[in-house]
Every structure is written in C-alpha cells, then in structure tokens.
PDB file of N, CA and C in Angstrom:
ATOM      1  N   UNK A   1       0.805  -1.174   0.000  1.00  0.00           N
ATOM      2  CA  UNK A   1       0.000   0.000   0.000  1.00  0.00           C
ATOM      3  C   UNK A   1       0.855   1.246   0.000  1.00  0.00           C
ATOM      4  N   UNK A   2       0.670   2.194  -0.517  1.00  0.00           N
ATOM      5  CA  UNK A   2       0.877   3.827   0.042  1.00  0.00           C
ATOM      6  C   UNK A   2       0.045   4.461   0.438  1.00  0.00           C
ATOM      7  N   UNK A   3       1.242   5.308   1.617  1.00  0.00           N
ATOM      8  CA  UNK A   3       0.389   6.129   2.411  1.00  0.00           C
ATOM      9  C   UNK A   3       1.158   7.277   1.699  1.00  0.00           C
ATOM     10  N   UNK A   4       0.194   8.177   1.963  1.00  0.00           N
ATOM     11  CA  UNK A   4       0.257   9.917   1.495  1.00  0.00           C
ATOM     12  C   UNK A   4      -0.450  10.736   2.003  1.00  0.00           C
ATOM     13  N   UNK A   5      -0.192  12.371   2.382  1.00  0.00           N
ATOM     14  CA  UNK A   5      -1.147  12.964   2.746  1.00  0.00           C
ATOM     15  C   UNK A   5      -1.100  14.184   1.539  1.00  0.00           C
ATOM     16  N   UNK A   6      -2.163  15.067   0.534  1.00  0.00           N
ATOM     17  CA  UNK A   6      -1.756  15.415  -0.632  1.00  0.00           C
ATOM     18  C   UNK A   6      -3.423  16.432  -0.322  1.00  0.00           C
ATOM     19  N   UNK A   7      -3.204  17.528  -0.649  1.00  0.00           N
ATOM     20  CA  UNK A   7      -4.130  18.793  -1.410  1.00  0.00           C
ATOM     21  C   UNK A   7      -4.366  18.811  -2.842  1.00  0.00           C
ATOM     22  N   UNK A   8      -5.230  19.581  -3.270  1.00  0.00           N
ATOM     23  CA  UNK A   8      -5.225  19.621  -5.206  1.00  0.00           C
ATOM     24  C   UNK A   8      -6.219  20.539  -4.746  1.00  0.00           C
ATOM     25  N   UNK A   9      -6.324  21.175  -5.857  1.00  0.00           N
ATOM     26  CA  UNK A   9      -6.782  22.407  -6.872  1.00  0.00           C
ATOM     27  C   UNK A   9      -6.844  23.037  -8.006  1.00  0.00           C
ATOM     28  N   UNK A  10      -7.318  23.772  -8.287  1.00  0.00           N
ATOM     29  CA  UNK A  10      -7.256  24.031  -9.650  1.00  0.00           C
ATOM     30  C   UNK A  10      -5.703  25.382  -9.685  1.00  0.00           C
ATOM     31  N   UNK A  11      -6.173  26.040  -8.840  1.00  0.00           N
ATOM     32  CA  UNK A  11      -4.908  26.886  -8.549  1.00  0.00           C
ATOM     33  C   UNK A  11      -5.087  28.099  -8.008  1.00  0.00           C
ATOM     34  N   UNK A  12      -4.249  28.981  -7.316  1.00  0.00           N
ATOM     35  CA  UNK A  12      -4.478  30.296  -6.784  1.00  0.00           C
ATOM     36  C   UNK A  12      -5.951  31.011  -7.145  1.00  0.00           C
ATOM     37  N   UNK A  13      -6.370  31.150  -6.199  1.00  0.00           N
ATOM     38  CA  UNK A  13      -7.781  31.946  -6.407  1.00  0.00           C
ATOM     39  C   UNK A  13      -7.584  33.210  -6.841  1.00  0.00           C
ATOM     40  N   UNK A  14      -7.299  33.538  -7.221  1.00  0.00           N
ATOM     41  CA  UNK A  14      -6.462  35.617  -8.114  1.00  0.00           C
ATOM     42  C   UNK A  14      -5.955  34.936  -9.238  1.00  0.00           C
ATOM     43  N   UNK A  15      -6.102  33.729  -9.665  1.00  0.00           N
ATOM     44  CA  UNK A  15      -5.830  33.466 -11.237  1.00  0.00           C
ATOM     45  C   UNK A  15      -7.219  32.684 -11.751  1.00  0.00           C
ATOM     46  N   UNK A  16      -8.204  33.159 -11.018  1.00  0.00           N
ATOM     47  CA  UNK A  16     -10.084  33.378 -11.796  1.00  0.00           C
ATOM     48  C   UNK A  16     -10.482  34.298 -11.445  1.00  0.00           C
ATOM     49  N   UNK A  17     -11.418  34.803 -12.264  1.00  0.00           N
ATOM     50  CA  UNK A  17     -12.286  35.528 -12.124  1.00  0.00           C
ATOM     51  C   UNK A  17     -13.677  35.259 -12.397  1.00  0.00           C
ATOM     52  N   UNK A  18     -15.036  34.826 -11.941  1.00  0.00           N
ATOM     53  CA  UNK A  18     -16.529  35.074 -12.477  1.00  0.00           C
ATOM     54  C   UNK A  18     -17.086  36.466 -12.543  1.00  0.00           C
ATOM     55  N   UNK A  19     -18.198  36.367 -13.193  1.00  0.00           N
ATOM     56  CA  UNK A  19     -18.706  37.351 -13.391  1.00  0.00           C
ATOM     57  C   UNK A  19     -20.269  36.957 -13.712  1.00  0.00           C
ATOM     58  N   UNK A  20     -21.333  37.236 -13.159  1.00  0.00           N
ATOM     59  CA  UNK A  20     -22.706  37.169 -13.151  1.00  0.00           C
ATOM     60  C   UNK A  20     -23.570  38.232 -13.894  1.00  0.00           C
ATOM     61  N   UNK A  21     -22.629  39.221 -14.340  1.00  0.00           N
ATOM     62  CA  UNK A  21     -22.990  39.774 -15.334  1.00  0.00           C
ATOM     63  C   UNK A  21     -23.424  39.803 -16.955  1.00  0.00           C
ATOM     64  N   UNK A  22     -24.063  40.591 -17.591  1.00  0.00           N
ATOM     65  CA  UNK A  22     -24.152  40.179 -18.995  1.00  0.00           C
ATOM     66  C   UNK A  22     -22.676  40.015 -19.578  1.00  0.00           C
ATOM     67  N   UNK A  23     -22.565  39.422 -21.111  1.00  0.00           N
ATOM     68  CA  UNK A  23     -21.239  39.093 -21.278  1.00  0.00           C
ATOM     69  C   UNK A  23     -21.201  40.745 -22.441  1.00  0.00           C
ATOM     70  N   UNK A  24     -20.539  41.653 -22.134  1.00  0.00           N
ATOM     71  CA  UNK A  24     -20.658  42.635 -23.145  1.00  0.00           C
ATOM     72  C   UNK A  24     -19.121  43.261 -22.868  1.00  0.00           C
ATOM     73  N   UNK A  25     -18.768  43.976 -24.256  1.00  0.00           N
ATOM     74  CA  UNK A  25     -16.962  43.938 -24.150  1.00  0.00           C
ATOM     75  C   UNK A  25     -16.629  45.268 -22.607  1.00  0.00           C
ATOM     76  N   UNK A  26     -17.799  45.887 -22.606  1.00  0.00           N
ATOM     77  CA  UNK A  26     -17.012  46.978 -21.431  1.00  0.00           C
ATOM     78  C   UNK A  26     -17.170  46.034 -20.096  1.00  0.00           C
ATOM     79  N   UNK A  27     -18.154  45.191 -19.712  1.00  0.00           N
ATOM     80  CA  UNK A  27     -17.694  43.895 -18.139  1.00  0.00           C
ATOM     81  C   UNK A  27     -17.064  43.332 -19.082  1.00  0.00           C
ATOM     82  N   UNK A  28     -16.278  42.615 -19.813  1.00  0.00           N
ATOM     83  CA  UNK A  28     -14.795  41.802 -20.080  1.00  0.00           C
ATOM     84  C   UNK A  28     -13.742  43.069 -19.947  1.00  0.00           C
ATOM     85  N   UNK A  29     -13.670  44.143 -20.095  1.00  0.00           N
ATOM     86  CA  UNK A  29     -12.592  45.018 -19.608  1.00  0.00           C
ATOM     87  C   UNK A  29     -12.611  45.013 -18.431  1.00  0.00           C
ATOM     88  N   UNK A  30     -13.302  45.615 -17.956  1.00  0.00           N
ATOM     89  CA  UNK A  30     -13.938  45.371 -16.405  1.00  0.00           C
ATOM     90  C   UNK A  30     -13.159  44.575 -15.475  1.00  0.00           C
ATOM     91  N   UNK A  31     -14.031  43.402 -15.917  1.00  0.00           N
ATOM     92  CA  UNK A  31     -12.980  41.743 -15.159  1.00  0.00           C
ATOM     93  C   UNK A  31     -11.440  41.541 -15.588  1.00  0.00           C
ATOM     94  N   UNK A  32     -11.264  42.032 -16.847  1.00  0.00           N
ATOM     95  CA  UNK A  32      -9.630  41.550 -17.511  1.00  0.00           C
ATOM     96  C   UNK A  32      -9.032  42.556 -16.946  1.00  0.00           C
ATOM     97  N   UNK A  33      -9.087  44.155 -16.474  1.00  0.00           N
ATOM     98  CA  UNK A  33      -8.576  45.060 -15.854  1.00  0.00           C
ATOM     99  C   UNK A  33      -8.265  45.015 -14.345  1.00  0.00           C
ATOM    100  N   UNK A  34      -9.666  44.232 -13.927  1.00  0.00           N
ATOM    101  CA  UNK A  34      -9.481  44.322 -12.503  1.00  0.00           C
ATOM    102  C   UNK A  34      -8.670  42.858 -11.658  1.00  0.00           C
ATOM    103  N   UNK A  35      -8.703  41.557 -13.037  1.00  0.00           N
ATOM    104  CA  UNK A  35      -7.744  40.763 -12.655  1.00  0.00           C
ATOM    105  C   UNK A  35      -5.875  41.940 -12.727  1.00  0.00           C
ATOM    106  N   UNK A  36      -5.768  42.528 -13.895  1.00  0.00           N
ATOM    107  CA  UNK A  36      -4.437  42.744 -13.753  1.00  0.00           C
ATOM    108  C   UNK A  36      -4.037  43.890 -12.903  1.00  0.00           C
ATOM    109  N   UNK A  37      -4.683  44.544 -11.922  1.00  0.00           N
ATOM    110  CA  UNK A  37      -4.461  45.657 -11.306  1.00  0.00           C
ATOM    111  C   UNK A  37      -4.234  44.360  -9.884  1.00  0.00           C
ATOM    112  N   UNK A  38      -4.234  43.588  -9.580  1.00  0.00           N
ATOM    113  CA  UNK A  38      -4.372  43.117  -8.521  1.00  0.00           C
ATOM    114  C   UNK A  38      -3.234  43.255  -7.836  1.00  0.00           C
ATOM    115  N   UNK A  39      -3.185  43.091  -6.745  1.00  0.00           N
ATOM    116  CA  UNK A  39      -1.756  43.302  -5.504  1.00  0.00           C
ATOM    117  C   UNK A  39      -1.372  42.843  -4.505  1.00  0.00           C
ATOM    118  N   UNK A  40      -0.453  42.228  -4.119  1.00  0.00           N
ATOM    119  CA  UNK A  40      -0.485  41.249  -2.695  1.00  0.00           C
ATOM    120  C   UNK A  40      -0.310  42.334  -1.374  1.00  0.00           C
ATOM    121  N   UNK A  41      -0.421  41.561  -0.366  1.00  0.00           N
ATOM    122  CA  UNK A  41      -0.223  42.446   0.694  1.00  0.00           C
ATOM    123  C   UNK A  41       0.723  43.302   1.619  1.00  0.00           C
ATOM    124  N   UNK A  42       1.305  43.817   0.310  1.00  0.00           N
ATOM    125  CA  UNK A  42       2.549  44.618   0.596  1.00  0.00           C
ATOM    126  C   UNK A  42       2.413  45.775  -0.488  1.00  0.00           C
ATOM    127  N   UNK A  43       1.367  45.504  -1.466  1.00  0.00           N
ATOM    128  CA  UNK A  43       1.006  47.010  -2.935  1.00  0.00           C
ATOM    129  C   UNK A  43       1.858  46.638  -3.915  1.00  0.00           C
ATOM    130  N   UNK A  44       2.503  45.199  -3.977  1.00  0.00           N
ATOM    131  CA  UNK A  44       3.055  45.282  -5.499  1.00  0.00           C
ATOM    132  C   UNK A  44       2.174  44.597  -6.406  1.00  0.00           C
ATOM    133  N   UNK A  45       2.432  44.227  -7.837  1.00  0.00           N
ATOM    134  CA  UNK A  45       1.647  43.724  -8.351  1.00  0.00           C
ATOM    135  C   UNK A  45       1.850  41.985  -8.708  1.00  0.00           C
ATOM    136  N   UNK A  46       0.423  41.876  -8.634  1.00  0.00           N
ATOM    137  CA  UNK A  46       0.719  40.000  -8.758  1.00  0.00           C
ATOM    138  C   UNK A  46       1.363  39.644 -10.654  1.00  0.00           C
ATOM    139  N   UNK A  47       1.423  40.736 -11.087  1.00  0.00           N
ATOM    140  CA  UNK A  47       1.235  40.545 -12.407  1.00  0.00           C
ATOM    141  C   UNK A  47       0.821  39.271 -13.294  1.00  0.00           C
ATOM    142  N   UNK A  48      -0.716  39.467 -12.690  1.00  0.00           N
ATOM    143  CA  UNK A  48      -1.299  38.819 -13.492  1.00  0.00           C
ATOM    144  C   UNK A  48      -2.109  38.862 -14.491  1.00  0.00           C
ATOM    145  N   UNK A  49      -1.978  38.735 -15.757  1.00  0.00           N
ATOM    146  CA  UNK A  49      -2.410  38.330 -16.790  1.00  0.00           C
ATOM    147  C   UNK A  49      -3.742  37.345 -17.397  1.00  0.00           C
ATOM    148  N   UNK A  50      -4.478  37.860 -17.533  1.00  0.00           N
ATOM    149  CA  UNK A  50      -5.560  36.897 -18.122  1.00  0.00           C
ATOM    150  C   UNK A  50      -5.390  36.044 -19.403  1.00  0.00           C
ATOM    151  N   UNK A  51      -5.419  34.944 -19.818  1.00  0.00           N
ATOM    152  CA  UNK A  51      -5.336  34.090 -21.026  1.00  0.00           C
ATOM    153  C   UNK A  51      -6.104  33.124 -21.674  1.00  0.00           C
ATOM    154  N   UNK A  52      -7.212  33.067 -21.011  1.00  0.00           N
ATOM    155  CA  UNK A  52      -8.501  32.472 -21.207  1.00  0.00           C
ATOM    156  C   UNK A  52     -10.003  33.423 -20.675  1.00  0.00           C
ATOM    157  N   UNK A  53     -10.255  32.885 -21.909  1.00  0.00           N
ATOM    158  CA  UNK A  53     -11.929  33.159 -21.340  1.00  0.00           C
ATOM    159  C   UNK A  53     -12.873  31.987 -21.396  1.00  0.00           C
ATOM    160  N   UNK A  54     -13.718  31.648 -20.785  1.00  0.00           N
ATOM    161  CA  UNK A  54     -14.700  29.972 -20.370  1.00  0.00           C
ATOM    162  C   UNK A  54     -16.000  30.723 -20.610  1.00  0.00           C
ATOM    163  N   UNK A  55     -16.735  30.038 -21.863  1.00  0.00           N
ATOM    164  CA  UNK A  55     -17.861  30.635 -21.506  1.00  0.00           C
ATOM    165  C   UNK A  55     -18.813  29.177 -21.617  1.00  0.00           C
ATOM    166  N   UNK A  56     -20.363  29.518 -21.501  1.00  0.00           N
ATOM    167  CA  UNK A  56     -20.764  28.306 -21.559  1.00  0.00           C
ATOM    168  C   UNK A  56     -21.741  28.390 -23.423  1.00  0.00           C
ATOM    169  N   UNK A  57     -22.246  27.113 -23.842  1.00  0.00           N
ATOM    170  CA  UNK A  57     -22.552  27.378 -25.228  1.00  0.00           C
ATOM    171  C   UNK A  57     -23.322  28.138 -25.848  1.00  0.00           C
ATOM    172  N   UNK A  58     -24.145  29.031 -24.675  1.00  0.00           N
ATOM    173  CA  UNK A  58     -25.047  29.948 -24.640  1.00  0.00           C
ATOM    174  C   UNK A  58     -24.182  31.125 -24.907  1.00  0.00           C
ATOM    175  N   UNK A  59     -22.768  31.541 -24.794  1.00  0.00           N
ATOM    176  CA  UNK A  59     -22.467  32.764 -24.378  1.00  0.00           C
ATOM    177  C   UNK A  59     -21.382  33.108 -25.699  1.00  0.00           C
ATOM    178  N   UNK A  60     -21.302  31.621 -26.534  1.00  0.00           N
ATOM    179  CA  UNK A  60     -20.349  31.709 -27.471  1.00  0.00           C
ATOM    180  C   UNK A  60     -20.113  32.759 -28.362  1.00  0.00           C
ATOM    181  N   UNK A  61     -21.717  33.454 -28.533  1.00  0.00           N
ATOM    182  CA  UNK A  61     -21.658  34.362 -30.186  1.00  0.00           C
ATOM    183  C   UNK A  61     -21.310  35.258 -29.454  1.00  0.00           C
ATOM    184  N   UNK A  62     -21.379  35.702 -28.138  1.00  0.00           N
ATOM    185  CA  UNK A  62     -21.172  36.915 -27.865  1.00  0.00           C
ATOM    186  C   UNK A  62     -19.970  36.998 -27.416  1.00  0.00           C
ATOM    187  N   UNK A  63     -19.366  36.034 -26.748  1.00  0.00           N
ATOM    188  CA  UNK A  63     -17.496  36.022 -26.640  1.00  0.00           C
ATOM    189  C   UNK A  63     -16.705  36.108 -28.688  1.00  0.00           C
ATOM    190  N   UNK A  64     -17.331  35.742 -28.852  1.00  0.00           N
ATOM    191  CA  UNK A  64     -16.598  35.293 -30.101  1.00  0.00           C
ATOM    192  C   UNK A  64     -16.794  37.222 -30.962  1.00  0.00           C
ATOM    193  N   UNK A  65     -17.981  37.704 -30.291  1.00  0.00           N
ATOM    194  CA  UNK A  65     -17.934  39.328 -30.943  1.00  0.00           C
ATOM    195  C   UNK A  65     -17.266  39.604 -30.073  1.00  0.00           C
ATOM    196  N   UNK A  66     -16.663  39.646 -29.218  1.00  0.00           N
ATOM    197  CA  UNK A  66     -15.860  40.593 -28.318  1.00  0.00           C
ATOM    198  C   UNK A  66     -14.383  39.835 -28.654  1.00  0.00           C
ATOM    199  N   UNK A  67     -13.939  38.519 -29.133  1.00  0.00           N
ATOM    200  CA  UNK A  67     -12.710  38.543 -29.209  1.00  0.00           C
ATOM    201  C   UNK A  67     -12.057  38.393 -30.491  1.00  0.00           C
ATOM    202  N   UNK A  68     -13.389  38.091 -31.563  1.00  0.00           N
ATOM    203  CA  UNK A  68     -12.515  37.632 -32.727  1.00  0.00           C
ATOM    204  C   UNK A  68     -13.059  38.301 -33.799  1.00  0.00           C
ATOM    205  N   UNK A  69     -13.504  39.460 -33.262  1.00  0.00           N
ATOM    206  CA  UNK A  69     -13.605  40.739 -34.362  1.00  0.00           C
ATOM    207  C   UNK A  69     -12.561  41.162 -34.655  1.00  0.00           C
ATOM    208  N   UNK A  70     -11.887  41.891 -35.952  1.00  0.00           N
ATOM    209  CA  UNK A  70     -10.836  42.954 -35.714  1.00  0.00           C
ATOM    210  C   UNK A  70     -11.756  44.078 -35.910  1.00  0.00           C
ATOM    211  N   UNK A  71     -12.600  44.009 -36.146  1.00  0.00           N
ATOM    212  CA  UNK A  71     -13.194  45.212 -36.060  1.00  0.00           C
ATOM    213  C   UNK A  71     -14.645  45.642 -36.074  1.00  0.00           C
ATOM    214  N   UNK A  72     -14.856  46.437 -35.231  1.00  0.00           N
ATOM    215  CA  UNK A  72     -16.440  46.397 -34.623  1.00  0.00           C
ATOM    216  C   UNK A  72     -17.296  47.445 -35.592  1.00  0.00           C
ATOM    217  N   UNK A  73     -18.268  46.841 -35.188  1.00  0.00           N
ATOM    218  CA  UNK A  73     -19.232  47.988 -36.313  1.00  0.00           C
ATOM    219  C   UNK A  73     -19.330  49.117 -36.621  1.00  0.00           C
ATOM    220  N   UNK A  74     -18.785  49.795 -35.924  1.00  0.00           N
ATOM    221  CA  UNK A  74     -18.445  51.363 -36.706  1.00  0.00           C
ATOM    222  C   UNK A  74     -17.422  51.381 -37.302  1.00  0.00           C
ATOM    223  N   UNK A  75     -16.709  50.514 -37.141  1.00  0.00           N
ATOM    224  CA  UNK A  75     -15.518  50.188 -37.841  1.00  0.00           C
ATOM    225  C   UNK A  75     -14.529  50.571 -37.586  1.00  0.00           C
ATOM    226  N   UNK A  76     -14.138  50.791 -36.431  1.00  0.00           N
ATOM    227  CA  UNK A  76     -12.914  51.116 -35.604  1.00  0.00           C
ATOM    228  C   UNK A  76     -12.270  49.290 -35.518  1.00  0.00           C
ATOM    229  N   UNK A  77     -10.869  49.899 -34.778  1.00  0.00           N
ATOM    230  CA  UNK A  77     -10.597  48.545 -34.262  1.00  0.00           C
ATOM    231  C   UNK A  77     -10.915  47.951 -32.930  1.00  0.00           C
ATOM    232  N   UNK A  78     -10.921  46.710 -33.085  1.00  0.00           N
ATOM    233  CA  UNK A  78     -11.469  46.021 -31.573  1.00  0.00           C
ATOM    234  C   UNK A  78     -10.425  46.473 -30.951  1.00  0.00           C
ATOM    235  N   UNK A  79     -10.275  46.973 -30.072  1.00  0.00           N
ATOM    236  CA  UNK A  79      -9.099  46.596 -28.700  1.00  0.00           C
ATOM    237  C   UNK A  79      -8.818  44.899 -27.926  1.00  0.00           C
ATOM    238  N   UNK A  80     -10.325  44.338 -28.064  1.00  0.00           N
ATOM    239  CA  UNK A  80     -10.295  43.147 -27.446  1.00  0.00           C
ATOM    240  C   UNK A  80     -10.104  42.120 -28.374  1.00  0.00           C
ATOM    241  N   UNK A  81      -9.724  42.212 -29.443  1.00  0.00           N
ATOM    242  CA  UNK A  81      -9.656  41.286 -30.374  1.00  0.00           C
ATOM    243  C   UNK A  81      -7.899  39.891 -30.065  1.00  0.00           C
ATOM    244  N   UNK A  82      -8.652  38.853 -29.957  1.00  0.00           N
ATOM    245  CA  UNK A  82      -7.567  37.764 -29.394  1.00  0.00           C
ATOM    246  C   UNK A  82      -6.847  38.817 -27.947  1.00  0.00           C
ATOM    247  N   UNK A  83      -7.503  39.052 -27.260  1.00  0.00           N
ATOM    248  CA  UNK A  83      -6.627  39.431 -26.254  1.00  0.00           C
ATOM    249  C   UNK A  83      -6.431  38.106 -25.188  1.00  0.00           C
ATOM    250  N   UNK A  84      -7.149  37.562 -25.037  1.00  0.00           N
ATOM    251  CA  UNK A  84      -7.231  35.828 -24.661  1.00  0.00           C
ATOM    252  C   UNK A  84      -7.373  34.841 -25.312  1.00  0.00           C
ATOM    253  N   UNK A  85      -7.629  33.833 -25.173  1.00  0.00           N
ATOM    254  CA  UNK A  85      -8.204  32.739 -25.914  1.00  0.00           C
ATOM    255  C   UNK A  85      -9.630  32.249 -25.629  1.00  0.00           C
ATOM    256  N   UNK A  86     -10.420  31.573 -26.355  1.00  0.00           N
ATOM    257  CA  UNK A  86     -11.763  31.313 -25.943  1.00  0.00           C
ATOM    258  C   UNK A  86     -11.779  29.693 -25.746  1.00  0.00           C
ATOM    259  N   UNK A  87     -12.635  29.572 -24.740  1.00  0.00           N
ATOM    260  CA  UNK A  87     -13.244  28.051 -24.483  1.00  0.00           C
ATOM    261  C   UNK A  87     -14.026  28.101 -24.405  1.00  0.00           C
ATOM    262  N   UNK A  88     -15.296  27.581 -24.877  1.00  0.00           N
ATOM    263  CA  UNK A  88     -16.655  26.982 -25.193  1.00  0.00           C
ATOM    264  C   UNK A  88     -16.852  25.767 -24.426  1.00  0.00           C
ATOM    265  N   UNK A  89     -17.161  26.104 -23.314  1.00  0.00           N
ATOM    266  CA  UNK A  89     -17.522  24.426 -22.515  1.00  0.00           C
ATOM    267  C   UNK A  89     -18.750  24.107 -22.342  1.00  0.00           C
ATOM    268  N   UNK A  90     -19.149  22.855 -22.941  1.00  0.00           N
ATOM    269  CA  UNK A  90     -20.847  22.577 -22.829  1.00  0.00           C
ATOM    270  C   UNK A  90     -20.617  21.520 -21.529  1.00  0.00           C
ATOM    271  N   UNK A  91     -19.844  21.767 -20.217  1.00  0.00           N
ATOM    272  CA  UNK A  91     -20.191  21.534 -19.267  1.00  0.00           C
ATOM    273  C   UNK A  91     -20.957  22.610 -18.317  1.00  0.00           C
ATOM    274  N   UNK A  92     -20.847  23.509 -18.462  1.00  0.00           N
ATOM    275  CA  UNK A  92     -21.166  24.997 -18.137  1.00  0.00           C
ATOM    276  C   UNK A  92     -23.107  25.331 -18.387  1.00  0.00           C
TER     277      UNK A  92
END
C-alpha cells in the first residue's frame, strides 16, 4: 500500500475571475482590468495576466464578438480582439 497525505486544486484563487454579469466587451474590460491591477499584501503587483476566457454554449456568439472581431461595427478597431483565448464548454 501507500500512504500519502496530498491537497489539489485548480490553482491560486487571483488566477479566476466570475462574473454574473451580462457578457458585453465593457464587463470583459472590467474583469480583464481588474484581474491585472491586482496586488499582494505589501502594494506590489501579482502581475497577473488573463489568457482564457470559459464561456458556456449559450455565451459563445457573444465572446466570439468581443474577441474575434478585428473590427467592430463602426468600424474602428477592436481593442479586445484575441486578447485571450476562448473556451466553449458545454459543461457549463
């Protein structure tokens, strides 16, 4: 037999973010801003970086306009365009 004593997780809680909000590109700035402003308890920065976005199959068309436009309907450029990557999970 082995013995072991062992934790698991997915990982540091300040490397997710949810959001119960609608999915629209100014809350994804929102959440992607307020993950990278974050700070440990001394005021420096965790520098963290967002690199995914999880949505569920309901939320796809509207992640997919906020990341894989280059350019939005007035025809400027996206700012949010591939700024992460997208996952589509139909566990969600």
């Amino acid at each position: 037999g082995v013995r072991a004593r062992g934790n698991a997780g997915y990982s540091f809680w300040q490397l997710a973010a949810g959001s119960q909000e609608e999915l629209t590109a100014e809350n994804f700035t929102k959440v992607y801003d307020g993950m990278m402003s974050q700070k440990d308890s001394e005021g420096k920065s965790l520098k963290i970086k967002p690199s995914i976005l999880v949505v569920p199959v309901g939320l796809r068309a509207a992640a997919e306009a906020i990341l894989l436009r280059e350019r939005l309907d007035n025809g400027e450029s996206n700012t949010n365009y591939k700024t992460v990557e997208l996952l589509v999970s139909q566990d969600l």
